[in-house]
PDB file of N, CA and C in Angstrom:
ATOM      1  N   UNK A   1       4.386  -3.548  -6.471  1.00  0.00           N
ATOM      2  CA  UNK A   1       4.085  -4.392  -5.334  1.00  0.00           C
ATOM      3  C   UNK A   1       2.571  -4.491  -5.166  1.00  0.00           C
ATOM      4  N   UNK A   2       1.963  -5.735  -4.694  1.00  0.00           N
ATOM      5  CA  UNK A   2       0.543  -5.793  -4.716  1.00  0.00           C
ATOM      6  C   UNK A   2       0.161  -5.583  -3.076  1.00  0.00           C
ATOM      7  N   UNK A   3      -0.962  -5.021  -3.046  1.00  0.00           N
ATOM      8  CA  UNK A   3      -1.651  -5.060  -1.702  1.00  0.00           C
ATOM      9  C   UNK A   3      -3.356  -5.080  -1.798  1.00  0.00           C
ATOM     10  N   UNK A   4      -3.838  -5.029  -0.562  1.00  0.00           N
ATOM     11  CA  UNK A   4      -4.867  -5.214  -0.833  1.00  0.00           C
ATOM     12  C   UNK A   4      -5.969  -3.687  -0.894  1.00  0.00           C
ATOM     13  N   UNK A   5      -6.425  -3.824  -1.103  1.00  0.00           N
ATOM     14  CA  UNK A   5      -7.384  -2.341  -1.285  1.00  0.00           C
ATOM     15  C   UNK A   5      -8.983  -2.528  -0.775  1.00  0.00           C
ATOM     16  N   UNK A   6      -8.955  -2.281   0.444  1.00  0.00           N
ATOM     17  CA  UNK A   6     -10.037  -1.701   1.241  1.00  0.00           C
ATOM     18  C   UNK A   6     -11.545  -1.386   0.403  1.00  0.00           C
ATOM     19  N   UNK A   7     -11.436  -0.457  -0.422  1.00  0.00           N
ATOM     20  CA  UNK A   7     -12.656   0.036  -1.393  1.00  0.00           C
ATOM     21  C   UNK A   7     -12.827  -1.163  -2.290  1.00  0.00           C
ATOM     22  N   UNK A   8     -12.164  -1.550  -3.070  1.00  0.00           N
ATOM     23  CA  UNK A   8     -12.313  -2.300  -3.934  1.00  0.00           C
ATOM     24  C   UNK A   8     -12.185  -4.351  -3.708  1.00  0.00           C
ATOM     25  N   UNK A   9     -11.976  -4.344  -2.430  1.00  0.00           N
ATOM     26  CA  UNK A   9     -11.918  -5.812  -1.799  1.00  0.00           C
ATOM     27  C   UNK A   9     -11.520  -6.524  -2.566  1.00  0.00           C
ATOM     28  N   UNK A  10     -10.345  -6.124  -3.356  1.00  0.00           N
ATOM     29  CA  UNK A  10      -9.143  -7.151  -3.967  1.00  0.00           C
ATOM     30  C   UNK A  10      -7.668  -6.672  -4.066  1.00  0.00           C
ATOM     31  N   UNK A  11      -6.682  -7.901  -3.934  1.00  0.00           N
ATOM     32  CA  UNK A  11      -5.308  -7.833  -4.418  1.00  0.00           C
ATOM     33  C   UNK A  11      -5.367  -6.895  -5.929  1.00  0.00           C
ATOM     34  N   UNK A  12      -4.359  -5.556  -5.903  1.00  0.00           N
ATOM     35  CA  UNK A  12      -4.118  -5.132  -6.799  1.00  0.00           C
ATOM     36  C   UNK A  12      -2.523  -4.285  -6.648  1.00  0.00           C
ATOM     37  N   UNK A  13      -2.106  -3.973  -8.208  1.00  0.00           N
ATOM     38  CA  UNK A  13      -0.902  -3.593  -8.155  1.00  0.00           C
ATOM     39  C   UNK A  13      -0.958  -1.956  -7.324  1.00  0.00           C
ATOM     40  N   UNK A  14      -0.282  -1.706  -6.440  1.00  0.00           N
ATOM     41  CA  UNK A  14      -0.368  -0.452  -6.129  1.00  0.00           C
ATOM     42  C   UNK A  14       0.074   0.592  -7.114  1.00  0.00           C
ATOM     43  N   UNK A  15       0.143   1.744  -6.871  1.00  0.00           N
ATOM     44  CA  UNK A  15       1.116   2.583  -7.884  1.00  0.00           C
ATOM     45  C   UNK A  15       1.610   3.975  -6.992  1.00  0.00           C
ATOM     46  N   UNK A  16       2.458   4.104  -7.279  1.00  0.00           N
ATOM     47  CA  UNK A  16       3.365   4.623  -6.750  1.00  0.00           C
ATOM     48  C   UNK A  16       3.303   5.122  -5.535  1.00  0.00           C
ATOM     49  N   UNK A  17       4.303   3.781  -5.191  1.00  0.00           N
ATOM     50  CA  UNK A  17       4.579   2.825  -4.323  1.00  0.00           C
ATOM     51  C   UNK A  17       5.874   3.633  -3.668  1.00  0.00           C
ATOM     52  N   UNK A  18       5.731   3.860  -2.343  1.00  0.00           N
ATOM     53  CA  UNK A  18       7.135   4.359  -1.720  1.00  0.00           C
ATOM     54  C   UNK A  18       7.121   4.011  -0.305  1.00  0.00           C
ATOM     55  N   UNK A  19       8.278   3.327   0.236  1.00  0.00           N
ATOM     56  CA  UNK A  19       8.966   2.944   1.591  1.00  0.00           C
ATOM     57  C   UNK A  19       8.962   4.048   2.862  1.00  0.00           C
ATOM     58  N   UNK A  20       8.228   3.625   3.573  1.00  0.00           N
ATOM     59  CA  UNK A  20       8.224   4.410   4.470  1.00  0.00           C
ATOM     60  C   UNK A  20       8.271   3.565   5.891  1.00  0.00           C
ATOM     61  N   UNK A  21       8.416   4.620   6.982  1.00  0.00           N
ATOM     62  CA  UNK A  21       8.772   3.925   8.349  1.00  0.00           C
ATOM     63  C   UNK A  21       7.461   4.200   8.996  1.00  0.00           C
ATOM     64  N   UNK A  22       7.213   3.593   9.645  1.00  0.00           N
ATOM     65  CA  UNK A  22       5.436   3.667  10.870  1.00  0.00           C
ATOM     66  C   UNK A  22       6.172   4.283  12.038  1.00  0.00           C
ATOM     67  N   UNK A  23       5.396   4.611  12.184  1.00  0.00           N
ATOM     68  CA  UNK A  23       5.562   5.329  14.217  1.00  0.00           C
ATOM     69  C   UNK A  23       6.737   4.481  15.021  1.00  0.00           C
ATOM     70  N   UNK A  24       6.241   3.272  15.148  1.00  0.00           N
ATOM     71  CA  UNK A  24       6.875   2.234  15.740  1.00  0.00           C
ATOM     72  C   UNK A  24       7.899   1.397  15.465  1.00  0.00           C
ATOM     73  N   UNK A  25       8.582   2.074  13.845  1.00  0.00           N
ATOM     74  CA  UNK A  25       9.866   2.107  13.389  1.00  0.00           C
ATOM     75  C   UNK A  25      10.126   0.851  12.680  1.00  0.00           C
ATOM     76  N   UNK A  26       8.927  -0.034  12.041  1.00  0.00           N
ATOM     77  CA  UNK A  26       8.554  -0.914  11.380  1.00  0.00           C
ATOM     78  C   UNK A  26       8.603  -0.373  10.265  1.00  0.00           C
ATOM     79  N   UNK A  27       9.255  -0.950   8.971  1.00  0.00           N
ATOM     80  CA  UNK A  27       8.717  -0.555   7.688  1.00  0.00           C
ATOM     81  C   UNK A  27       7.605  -0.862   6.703  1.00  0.00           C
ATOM     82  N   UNK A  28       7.205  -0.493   6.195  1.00  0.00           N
ATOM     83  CA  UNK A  28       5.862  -0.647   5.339  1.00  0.00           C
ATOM     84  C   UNK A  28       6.284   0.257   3.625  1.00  0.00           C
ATOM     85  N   UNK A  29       5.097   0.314   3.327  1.00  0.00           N
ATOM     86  CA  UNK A  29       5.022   0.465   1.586  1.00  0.00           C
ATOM     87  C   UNK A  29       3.799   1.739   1.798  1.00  0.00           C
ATOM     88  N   UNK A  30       3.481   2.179   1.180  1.00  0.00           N
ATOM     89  CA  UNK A  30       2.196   3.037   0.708  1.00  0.00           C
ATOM     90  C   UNK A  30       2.256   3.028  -0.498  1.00  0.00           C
ATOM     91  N   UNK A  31       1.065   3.096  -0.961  1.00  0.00           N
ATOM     92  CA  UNK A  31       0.830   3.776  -2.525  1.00  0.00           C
ATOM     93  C   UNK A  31      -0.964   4.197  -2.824  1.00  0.00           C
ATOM     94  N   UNK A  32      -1.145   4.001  -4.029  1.00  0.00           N
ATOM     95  CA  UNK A  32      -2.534   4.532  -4.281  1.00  0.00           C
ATOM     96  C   UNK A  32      -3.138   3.473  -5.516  1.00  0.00           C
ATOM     97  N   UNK A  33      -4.570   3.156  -5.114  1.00  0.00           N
ATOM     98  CA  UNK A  33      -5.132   1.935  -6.043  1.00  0.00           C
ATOM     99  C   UNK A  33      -5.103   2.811  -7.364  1.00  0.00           C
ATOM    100  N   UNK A  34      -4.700   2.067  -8.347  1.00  0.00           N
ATOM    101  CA  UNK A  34      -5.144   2.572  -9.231  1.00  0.00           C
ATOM    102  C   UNK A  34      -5.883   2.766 -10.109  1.00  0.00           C
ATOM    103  N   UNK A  35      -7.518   2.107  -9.940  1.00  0.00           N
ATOM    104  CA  UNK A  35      -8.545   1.733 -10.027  1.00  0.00           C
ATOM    105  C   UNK A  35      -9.663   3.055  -9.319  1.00  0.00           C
ATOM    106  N   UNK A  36      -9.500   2.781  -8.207  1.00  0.00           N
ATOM    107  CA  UNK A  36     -10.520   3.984  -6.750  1.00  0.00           C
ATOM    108  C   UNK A  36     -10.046   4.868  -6.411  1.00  0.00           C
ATOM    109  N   UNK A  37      -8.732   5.327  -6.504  1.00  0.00           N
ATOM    110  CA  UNK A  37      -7.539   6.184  -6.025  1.00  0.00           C
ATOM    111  C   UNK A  37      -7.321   6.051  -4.428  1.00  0.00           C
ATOM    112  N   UNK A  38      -7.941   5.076  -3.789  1.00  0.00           N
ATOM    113  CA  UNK A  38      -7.719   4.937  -2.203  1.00  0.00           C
ATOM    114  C   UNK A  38      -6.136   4.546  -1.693  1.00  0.00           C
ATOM    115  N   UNK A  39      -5.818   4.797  -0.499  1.00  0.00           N
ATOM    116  CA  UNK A  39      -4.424   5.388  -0.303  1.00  0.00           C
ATOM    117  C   UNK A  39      -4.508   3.182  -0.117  1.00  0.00           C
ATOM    118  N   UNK A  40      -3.437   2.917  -0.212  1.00  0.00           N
ATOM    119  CA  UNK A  40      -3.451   1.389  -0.033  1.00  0.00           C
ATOM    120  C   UNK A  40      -1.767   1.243   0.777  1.00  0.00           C
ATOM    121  N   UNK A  41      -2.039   0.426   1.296  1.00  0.00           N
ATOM    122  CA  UNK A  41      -0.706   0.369   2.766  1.00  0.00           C
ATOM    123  C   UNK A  41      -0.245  -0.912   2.816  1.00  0.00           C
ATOM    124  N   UNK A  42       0.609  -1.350   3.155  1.00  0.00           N
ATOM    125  CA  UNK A  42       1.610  -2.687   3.059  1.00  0.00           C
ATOM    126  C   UNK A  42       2.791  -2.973   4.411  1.00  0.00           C
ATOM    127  N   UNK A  43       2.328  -3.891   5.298  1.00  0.00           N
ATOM    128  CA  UNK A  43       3.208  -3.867   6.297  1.00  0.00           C
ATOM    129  C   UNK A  43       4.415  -4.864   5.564  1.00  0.00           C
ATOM    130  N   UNK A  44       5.622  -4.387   6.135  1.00  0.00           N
ATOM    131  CA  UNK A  44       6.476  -5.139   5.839  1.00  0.00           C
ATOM    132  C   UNK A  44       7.713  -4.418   4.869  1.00  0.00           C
ATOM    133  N   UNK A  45       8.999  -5.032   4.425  1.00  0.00           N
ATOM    134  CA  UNK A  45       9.759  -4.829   3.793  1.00  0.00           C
ATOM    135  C   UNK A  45       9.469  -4.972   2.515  1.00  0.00           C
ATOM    136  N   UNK A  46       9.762  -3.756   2.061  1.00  0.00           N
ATOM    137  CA  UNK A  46       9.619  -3.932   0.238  1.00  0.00           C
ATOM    138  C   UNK A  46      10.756  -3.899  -0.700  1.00  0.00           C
TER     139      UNK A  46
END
């Protein structure tokens, strides 16, 4: 799944990528660039 990455100020593939719930019981994505290693986040259903 692609998101965007903060450090590196572009769309890239995340990597390993896992579903998780927010506080507010919304789902989202996390993973890690795999370029900068910065944690990279994804609102929404994946």
């Amino acid at each position: 799944m692609q998101a965007y990455c903060m450090k590196c100020r572009s769309k890239k593939e995340m990597s390993g990528a896992t579903a998780i719930t927010m506080k507010n019981g919304r789902p989202a994505t996390q993973g890690i660039c795999p370029d900068c290693g910065t944690k990279m986040f994804k609102i929404g259903k994946s």
